[in-house]
N, C-alpha and C. Protein backbone atom coordinates (compact mmCIF):
# COMPACT_ATOMS: atom_id res chain seq x y z
N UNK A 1 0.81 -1.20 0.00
CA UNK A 1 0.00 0.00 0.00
C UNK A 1 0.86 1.27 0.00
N UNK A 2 1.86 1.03 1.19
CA UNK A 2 2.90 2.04 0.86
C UNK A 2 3.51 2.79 -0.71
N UNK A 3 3.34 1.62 -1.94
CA UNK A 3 3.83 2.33 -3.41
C UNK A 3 2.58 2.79 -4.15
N UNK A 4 1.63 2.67 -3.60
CA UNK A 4 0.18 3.58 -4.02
C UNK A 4 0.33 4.91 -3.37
N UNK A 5 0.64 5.07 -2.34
CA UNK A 5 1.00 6.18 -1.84
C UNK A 5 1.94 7.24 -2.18
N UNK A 6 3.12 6.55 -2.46
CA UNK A 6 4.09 6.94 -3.11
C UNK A 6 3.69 7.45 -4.53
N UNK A 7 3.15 6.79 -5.63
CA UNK A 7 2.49 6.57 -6.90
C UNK A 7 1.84 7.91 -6.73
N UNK A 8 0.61 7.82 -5.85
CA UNK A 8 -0.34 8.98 -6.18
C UNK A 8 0.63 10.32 -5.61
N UNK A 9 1.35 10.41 -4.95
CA UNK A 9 2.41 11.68 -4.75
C UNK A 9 2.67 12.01 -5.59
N UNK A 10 3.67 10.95 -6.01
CA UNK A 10 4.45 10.97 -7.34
C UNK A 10 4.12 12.16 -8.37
N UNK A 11 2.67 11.20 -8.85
CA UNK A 11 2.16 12.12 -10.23
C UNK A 11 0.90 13.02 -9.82
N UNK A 12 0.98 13.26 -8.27
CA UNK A 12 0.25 14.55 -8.18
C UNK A 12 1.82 15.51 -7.76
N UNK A 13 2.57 15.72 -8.08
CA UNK A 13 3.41 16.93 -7.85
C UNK A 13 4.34 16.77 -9.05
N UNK A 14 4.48 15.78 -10.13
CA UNK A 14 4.66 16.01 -11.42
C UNK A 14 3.60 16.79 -12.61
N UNK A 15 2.43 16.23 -12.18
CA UNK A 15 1.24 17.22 -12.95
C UNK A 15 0.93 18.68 -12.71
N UNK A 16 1.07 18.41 -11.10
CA UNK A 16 1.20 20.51 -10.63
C UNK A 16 2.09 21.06 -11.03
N UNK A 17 3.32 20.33 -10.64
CA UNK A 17 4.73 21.23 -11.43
C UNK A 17 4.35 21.65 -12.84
N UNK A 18 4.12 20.76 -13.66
CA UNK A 18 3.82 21.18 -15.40
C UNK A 18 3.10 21.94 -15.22
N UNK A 19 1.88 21.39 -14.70
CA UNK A 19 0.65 22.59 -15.06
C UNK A 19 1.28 24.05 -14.56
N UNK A 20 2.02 24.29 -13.28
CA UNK A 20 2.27 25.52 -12.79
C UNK A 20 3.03 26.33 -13.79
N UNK A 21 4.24 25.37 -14.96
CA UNK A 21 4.97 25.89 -15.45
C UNK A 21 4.16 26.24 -17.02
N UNK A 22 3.38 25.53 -17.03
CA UNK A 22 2.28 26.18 -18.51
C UNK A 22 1.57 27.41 -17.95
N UNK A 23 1.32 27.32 -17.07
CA UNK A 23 0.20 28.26 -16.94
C UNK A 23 1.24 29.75 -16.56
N UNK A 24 2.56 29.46 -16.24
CA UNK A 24 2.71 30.85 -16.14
C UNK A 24 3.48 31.50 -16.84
N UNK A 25 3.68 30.09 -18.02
CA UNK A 25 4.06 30.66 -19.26
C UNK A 25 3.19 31.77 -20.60
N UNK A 26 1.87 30.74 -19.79
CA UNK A 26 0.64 31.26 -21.25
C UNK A 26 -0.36 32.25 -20.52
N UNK A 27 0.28 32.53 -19.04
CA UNK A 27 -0.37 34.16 -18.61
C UNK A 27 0.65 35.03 -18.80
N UNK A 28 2.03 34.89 -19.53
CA UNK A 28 2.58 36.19 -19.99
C UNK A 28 2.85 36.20 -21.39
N UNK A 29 2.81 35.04 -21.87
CA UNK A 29 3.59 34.89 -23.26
C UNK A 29 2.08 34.28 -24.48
N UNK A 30 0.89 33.79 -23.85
CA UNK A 30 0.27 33.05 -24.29
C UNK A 30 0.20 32.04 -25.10
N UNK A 31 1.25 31.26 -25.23
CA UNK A 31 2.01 30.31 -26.12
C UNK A 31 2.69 29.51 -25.35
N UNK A 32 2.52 28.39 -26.36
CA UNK A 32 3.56 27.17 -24.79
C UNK A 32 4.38 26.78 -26.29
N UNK A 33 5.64 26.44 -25.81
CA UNK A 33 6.60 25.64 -26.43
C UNK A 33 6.12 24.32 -26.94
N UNK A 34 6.71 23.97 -28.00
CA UNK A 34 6.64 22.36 -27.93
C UNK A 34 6.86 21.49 -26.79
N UNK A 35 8.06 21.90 -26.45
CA UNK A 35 8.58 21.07 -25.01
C UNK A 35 7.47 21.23 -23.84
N UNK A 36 6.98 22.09 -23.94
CA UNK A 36 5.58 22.76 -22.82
C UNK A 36 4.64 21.47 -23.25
N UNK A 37 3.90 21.80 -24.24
CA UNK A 37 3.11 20.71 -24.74
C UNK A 37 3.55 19.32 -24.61
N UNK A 38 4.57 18.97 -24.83
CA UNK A 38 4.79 17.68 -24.94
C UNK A 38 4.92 17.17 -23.47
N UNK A 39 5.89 17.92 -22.46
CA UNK A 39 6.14 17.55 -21.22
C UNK A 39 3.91 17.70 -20.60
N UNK A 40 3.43 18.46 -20.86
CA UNK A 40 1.83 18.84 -20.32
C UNK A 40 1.23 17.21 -20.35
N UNK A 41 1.73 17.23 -22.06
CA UNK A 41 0.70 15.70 -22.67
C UNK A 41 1.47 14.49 -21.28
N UNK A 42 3.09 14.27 -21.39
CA UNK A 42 3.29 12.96 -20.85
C UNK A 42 2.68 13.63 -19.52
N UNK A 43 2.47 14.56 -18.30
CA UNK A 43 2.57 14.74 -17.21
C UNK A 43 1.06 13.89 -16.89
N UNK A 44 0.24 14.78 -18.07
CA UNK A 44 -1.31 14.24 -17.70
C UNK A 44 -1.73 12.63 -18.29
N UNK A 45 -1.27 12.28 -18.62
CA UNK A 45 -1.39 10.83 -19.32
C UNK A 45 -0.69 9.83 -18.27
N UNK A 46 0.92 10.38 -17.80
CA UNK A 46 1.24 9.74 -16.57
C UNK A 46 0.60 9.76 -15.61
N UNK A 47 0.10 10.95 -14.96
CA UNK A 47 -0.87 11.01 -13.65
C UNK A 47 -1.93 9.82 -13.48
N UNK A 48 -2.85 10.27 -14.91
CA UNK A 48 -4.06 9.24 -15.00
C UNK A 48 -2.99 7.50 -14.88
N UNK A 49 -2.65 7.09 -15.92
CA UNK A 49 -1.71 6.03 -15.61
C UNK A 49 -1.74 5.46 -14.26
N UNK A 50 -0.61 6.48 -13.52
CA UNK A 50 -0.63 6.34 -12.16
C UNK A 50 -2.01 5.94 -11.00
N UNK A 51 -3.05 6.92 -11.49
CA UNK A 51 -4.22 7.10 -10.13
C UNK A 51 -5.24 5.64 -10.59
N UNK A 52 -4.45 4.90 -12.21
CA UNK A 52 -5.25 3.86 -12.17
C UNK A 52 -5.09 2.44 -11.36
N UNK A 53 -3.28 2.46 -11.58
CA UNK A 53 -2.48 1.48 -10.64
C UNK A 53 -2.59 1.49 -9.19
N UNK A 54 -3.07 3.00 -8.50
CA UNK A 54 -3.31 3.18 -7.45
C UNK A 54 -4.85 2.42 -6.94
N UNK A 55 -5.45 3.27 -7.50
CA UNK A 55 -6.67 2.65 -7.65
C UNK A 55 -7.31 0.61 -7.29
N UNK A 56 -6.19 0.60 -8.66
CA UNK A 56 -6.18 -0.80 -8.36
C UNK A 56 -5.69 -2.03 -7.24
N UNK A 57 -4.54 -1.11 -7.02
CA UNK A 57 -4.30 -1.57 -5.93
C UNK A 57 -4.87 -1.59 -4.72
N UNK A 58 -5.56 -0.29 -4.68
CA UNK A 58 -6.78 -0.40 -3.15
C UNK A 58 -7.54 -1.35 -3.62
N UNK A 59 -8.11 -1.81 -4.72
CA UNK A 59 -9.11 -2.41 -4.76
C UNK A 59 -9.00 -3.87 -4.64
N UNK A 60 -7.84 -4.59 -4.99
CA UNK A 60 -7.02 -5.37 -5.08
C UNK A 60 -6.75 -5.59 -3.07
N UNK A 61 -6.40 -5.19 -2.51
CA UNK A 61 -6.20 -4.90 -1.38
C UNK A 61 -7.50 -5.13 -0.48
N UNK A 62 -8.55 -4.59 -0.70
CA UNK A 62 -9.73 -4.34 -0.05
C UNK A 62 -10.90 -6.00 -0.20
N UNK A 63 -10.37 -6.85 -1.27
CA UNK A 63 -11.16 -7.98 -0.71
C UNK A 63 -12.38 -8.18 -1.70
N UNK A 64 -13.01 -8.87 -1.68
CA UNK A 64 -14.47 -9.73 -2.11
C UNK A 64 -15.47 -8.32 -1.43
N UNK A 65 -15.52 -7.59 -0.59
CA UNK A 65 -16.45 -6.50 -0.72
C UNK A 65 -16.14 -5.28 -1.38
N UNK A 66 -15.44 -4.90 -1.72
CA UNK A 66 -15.30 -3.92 -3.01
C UNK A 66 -15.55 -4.46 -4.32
N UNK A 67 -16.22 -5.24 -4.12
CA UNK A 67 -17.01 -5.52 -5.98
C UNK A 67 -18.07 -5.29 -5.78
N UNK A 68 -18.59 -5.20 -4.23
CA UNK A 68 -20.53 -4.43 -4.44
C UNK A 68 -20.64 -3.32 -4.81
N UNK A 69 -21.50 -3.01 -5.55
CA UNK A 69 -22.24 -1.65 -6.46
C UNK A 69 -21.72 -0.72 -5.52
N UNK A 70 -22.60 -1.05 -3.86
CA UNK A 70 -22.91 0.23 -2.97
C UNK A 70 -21.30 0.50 -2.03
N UNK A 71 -20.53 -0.09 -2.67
CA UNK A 71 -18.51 0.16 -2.12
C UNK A 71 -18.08 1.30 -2.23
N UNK A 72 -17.57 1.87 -2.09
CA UNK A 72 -16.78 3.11 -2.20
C UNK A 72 -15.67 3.06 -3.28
N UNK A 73 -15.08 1.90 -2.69
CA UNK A 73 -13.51 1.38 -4.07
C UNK A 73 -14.24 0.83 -5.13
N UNK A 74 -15.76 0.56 -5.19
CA UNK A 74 -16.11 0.01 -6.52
C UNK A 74 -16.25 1.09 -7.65
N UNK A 75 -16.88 2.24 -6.68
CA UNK A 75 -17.35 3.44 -7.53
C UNK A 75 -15.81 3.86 -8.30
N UNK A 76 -14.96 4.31 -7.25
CA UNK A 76 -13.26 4.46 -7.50
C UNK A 76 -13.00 3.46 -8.88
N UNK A 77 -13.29 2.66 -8.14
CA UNK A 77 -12.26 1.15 -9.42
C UNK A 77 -12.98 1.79 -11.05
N UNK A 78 -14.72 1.89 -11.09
CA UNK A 78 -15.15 1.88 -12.35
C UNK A 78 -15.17 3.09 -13.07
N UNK A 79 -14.86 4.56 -12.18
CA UNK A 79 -14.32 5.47 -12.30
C UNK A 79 -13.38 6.00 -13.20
N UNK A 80 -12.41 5.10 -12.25
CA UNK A 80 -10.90 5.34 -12.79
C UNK A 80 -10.70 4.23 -14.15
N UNK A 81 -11.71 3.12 -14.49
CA UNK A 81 -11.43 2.80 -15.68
C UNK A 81 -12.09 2.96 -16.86
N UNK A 82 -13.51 3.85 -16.28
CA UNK A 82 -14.02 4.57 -17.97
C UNK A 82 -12.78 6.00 -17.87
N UNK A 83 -12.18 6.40 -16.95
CA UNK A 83 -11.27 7.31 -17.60
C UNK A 83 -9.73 6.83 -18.19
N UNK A 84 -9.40 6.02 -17.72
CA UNK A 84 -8.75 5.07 -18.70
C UNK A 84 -8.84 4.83 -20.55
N UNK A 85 -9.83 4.85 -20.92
CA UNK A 85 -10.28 5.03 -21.96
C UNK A 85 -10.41 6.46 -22.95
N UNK A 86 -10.24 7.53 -21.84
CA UNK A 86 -10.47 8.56 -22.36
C UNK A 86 -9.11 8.67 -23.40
N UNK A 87 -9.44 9.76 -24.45
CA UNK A 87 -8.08 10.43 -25.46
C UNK A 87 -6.90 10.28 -24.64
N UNK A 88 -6.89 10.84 -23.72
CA UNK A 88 -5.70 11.53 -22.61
C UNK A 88 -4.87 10.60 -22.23
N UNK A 89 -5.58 9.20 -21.52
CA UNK A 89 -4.82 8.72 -21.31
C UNK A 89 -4.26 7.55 -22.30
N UNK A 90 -3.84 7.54 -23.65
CA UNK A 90 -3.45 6.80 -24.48
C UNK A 90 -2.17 6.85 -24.27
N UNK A 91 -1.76 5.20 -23.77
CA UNK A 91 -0.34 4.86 -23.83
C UNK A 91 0.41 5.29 -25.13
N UNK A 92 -0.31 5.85 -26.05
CA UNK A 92 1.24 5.61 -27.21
C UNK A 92 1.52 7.39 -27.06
N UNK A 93 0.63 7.76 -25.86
CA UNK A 93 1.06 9.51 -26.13
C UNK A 93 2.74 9.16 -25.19
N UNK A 94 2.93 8.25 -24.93
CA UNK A 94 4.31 8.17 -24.09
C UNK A 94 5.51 7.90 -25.25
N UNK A 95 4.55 7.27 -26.89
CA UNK A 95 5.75 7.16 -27.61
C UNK A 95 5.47 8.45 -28.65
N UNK A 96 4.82 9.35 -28.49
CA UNK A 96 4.82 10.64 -29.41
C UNK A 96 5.52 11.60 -28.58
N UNK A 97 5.79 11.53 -27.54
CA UNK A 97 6.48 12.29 -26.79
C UNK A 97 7.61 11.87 -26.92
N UNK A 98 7.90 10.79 -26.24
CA UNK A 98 9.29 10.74 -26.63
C UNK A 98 10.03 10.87 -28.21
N UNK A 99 9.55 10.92 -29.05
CA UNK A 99 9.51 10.69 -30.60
C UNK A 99 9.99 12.26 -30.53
N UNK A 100 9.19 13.13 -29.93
CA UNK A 100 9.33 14.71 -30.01
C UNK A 100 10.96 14.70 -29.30
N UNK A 101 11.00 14.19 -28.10
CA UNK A 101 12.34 14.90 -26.80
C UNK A 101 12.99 14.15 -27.97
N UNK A 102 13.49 13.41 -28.84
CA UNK A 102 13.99 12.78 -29.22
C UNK A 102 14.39 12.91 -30.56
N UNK A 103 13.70 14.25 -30.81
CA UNK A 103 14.07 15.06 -32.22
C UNK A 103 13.65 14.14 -33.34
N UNK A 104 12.47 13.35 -33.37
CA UNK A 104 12.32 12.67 -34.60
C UNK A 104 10.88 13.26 -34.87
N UNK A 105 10.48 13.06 -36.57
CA UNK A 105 9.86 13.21 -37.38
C UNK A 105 7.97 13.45 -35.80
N UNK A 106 7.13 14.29 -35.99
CA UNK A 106 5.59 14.26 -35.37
C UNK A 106 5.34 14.61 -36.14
N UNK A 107 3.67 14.51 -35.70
CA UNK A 107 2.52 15.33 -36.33
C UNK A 107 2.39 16.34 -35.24
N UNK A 108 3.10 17.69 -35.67
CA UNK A 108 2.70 18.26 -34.53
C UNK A 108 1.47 18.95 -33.88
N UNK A 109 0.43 18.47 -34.24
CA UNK A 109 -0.83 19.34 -34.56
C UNK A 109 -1.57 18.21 -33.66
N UNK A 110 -0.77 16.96 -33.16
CA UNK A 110 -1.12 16.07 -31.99
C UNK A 110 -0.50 16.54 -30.84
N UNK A 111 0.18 17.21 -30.74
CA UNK A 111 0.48 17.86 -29.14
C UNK A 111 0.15 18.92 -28.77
């Protein structure tokens, strides 16, 4: 339980950091860098990532009564995996990013 803990730290003070550093880029300059964008995309795609493994792990943890409807970790568990699905969190945004830090060929009109 201790690396769920760790986990959800983790990528809640990697996502604030970015977000803090976009946002106080695009309240003076109104424009974010590529590197802005690209570091924004992996920060929020990692987070979600992260709060799903977390997630799972409470639920995983918690037993044969967190699969009832009226659970708390059930609501959590089914939560966190229709957002799983969302645009955002698509694993291959981890290989368009790196594709970018990595100076090769994007579509940049995806970041």
């Amino acid at each position: 339980m201790l690396n769920a803990e760790a986990s959800l730290r983790a990528g809640r003070a990697f996502l604030t950091e970015t977000v803090r550093d976009v946002w106080a880029t695009v309240s003076t300059n109104s424009t974010l860098s590529m590197d802005q964008r690209a570091a924004l995309r992996v920060a929020t795609t990692h987070t979600i990532r992260l709060a799903i493994q977390v997630v799972d792990t409470v639920y995983n943890a918690a037993g044969a009564t967190a699969v009832y409807e009226g659970h708390l970790l059930q609501r959590a568990f089914q939560d966190m995996h229709v957002i799983s699905q969302h645009t955002q969190a698509r694993r291959t945004h981890y290989e368009f990013v790196g594709r970018h830090w990595l100076g090769l060929p994007i579509d940049e009109t995806r970041l």
